[in-house]
Structures are given as structure tokens and as C-alpha cells.
C-alpha atoms as a PDB file:
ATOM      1  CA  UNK A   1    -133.693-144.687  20.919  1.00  0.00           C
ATOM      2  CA  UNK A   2    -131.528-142.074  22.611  1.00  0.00           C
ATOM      3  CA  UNK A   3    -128.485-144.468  23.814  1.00  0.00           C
ATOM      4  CA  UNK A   4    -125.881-144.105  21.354  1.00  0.00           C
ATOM      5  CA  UNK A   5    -123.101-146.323  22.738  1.00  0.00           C
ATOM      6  CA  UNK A   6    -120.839-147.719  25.363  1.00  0.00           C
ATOM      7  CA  UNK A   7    -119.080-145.083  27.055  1.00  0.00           C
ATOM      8  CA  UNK A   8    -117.086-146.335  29.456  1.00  0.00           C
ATOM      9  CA  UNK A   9    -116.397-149.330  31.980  1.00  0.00           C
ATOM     10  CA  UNK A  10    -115.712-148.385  35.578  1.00  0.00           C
ATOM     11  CA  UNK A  11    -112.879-150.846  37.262  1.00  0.00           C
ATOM     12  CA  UNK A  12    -112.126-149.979  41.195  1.00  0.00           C
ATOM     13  CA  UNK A  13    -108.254-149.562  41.840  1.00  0.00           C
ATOM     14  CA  UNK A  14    -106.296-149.467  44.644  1.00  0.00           C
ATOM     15  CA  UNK A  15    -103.418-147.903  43.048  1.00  0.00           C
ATOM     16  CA  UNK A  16    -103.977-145.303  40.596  1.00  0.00           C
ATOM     17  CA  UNK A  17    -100.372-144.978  39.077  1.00  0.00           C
ATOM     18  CA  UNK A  18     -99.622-148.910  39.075  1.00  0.00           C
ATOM     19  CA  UNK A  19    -103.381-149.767  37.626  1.00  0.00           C
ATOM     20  CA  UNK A  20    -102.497-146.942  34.846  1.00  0.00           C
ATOM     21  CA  UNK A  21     -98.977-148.230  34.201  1.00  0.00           C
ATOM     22  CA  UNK A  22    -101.033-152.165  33.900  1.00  0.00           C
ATOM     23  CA  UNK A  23    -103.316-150.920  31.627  1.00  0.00           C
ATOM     24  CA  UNK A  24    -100.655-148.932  28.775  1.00  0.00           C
ATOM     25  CA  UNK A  25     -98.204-151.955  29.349  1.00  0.00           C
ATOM     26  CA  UNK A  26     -99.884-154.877  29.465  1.00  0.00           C
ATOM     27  CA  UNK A  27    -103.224-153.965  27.556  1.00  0.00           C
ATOM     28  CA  UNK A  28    -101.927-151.229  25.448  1.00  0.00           C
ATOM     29  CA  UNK A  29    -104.209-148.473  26.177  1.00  0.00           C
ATOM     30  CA  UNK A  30    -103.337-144.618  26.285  1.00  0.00           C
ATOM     31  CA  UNK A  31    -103.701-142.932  29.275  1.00  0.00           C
ATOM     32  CA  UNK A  32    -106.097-139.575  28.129  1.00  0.00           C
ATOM     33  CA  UNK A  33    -106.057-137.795  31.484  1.00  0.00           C
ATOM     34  CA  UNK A  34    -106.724-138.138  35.049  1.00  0.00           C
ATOM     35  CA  UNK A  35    -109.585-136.340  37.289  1.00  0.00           C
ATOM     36  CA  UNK A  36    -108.086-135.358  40.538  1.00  0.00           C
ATOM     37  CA  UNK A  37    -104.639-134.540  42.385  1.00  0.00           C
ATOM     38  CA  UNK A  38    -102.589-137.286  44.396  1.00  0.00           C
ATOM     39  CA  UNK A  39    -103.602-136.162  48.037  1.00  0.00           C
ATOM     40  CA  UNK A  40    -107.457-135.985  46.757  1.00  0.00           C
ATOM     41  CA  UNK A  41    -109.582-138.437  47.943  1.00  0.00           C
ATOM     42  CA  UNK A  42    -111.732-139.483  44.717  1.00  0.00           C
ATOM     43  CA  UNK A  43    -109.821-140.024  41.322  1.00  0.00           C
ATOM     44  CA  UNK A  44    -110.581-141.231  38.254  1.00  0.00           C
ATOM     45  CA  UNK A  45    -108.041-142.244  35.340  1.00  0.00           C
ATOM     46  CA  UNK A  46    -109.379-142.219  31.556  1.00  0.00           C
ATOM     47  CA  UNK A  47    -107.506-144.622  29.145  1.00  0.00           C
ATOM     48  CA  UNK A  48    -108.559-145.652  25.366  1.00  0.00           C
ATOM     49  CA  UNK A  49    -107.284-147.640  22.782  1.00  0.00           C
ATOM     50  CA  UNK A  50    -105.181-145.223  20.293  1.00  0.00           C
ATOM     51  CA  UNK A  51    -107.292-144.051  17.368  1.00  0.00           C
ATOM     52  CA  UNK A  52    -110.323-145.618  18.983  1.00  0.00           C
ATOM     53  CA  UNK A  53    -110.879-143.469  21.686  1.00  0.00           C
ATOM     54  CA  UNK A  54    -115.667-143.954  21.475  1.00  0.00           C
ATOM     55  CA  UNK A  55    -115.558-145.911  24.120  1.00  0.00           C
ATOM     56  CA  UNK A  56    -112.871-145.568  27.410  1.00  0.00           C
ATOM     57  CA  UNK A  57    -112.207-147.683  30.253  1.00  0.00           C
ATOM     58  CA  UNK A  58    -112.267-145.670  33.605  1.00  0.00           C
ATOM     59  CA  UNK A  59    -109.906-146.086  36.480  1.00  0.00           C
ATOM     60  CA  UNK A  60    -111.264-145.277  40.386  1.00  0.00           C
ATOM     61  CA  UNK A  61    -109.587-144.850  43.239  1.00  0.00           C
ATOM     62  CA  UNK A  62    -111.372-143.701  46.812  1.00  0.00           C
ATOM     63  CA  UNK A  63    -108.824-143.320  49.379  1.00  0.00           C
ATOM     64  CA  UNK A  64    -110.520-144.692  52.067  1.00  0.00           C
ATOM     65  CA  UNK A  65    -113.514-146.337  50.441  1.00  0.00           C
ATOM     66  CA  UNK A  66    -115.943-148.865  51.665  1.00  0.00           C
ATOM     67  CA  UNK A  67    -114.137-152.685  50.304  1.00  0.00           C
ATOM     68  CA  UNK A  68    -116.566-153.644  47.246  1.00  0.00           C
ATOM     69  CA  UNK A  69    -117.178-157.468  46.939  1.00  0.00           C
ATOM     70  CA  UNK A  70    -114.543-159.176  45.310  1.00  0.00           C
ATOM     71  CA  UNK A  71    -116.572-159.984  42.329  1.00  0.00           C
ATOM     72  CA  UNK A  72    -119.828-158.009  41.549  1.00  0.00           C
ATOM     73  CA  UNK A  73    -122.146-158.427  38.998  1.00  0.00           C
ATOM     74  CA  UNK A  74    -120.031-158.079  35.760  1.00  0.00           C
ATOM     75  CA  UNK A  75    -117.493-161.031  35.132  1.00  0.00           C
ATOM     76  CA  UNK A  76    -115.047-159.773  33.084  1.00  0.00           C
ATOM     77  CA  UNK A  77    -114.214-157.136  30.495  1.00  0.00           C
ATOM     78  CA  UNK A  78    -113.164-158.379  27.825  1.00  0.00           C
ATOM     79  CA  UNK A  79    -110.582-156.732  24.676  1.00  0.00           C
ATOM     80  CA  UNK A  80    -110.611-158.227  20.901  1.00  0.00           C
ATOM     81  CA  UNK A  81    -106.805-159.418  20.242  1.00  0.00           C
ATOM     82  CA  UNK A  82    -105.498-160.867  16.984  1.00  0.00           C
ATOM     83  CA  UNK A  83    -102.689-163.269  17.222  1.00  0.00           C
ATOM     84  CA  UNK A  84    -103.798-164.997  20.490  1.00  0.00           C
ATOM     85  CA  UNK A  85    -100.879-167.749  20.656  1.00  0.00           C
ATOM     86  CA  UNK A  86     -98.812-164.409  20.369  1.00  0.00           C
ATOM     87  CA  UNK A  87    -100.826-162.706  23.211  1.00  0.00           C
ATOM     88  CA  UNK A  88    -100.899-165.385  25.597  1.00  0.00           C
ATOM     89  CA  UNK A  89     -97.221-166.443  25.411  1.00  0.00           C
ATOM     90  CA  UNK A  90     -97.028-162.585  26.221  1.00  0.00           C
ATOM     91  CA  UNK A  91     -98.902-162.785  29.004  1.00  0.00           C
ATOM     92  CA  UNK A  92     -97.254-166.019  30.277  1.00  0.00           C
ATOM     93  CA  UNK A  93     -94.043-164.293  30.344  1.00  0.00           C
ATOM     94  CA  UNK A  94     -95.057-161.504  32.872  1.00  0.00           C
ATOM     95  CA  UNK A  95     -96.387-163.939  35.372  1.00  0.00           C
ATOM     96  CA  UNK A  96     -99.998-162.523  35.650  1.00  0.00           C
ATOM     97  CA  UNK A  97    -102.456-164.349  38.312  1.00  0.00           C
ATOM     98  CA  UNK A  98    -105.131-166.289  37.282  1.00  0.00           C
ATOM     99  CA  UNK A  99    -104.244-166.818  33.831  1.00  0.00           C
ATOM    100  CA  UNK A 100    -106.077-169.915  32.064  1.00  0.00           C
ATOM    101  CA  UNK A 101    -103.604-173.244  31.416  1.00  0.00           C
ATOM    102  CA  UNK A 102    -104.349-172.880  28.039  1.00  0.00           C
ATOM    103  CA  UNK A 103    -106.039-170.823  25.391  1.00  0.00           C
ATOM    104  CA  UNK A 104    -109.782-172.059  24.947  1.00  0.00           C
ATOM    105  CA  UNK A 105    -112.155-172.186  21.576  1.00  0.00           C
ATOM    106  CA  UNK A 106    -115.457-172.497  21.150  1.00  0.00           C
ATOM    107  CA  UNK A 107    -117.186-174.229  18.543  1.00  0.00           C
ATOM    108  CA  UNK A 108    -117.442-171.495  15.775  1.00  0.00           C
ATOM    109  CA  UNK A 109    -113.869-170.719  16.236  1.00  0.00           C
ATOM    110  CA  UNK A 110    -113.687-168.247  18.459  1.00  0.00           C
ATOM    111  CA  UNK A 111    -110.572-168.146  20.483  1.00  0.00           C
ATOM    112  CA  UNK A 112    -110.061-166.717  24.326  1.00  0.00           C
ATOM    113  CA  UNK A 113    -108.096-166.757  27.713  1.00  0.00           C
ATOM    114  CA  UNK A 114    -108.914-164.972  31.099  1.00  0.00           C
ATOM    115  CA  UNK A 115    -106.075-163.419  33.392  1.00  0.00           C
ATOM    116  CA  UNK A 116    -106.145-161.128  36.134  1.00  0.00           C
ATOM    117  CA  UNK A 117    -105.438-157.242  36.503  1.00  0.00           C
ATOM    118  CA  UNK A 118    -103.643-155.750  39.418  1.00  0.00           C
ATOM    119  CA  UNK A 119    -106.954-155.524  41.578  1.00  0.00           C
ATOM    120  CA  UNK A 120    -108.498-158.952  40.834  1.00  0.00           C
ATOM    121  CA  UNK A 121    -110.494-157.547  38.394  1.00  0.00           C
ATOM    122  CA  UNK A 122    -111.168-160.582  35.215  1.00  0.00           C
ATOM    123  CA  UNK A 123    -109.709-159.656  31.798  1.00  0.00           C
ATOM    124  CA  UNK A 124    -110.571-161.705  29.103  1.00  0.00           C
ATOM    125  CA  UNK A 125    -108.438-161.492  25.582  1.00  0.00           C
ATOM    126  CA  UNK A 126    -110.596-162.723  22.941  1.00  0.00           C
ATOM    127  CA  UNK A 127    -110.231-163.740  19.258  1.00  0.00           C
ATOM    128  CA  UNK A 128    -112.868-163.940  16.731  1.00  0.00           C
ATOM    129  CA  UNK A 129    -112.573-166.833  14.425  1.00  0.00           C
ATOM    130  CA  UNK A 130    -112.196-164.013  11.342  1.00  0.00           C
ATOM    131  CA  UNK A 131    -109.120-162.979  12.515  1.00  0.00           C
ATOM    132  CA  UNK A 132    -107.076-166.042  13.377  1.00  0.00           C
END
């Protein structure tokens, strides 16, 4: 089969800069580079996790765009995190919307909470049971 691997997820921003300073802080990413100067109307942000840069989340902003739907067809991207009580006390303390009243398991053990990003968009931080 010629697919290899994820290369990217596309999120739609309305601020560039803030959505990239969301994504270092907050997540932890590294910003690689952006596509595009500040008066241009299409540009795209590239962030990936340090020393795991095979698969990058992309960042894009159309200055005047057509509004997208508030939620589309994918829910929620979702990053692994280890030390979830840790995480989600973190997250608590910078006041994020829509995050969960309390972190959630599922029957094997796996461990997760949902919070929003600056646009709306769903992020999930999950745990796998083998690393709690």
C-alpha cells in the first residue's frame, strides 16, 4: 500500500500568532515555520512535537474566508499525555473553555479529558492505561 502515515491535521484559525502561541504553551509543540507573510491572505503555520516531528499539526488562516461550520466531521484531535491528574490541574489553572468536570476512564484503564483551543476546535488529552 502506498500510504505511509499521518502527515498532518489541518485546524482553521482565526489568529495565526495567538493559535501558534496556544499550541507551544499550552500543548507544547514547536513551531517549525510558517507559509506566508502577515498582510497575505492564505497562511499556514507548521508545529510538531520536539524530536517527533513524522507527523505535524497545521495551522490556517484565510483572511476573509467563507465561516466553516462550527463542528465538521472530525470531533477532536486528540495528544497522548502521561501524568493526566498533572495535566488537567494544568489546564484548570489557565481557565480553558469547555474543559470536562472531571477526568474520565474507560474500562481498560484508559484515562482522558476534552477542552477547547482558541477557535473552538475539541482537544482531547488522553492517557493510556500503560502509562499511568
Amino acid at each position: 500500500m502506498p500510504v505511509k502515515k499521518m502527515e498532518h491535521v489541518g485546524i482553521r484559525v482565526t489568529a495565526l500568532e495567538d493559535s501558534i502561541e496556544f499550541y507551544v504553551r499550552v500543548i507544547g509543540l514547536k513551531h517549525l515555520y510558517t507559509v506566508g507573510e502577515v498582510d497575505e491572505p492564505l497562511r499556514l503555520a507548521f508545529l510538531t512535537f520536539p524530536g517527533q516531528e513524522s507527523v505535524e499539526l497545521e495551522l490556517v488562516y484565510i483572511r476573509d474566508g467563507e465561516d466553516l461550520p462550527r463542528e465538521g466531521k472530525v470531533h477532536h484531535i486528540a495528544f497522548t499525555a502521561s501524568g493526566i491528574q498533572y495535566e488537567y490541574e494544568r489546564i484548570a489553572k489557565l481557565g480553558l473553555s469547555g474543559l470536562d468536570p472531571e477526568i474520565r476512564s474507560l474500562p481498560n484503564g484508559n484515562r482522558f479529558f476534552f477542552f477547547n483551543g482558541p477557535d473552538g476546535e475539541v482537544i482531547e488529552f488522553f492517557e493510556p492505561a500503560h502509562l499511568a
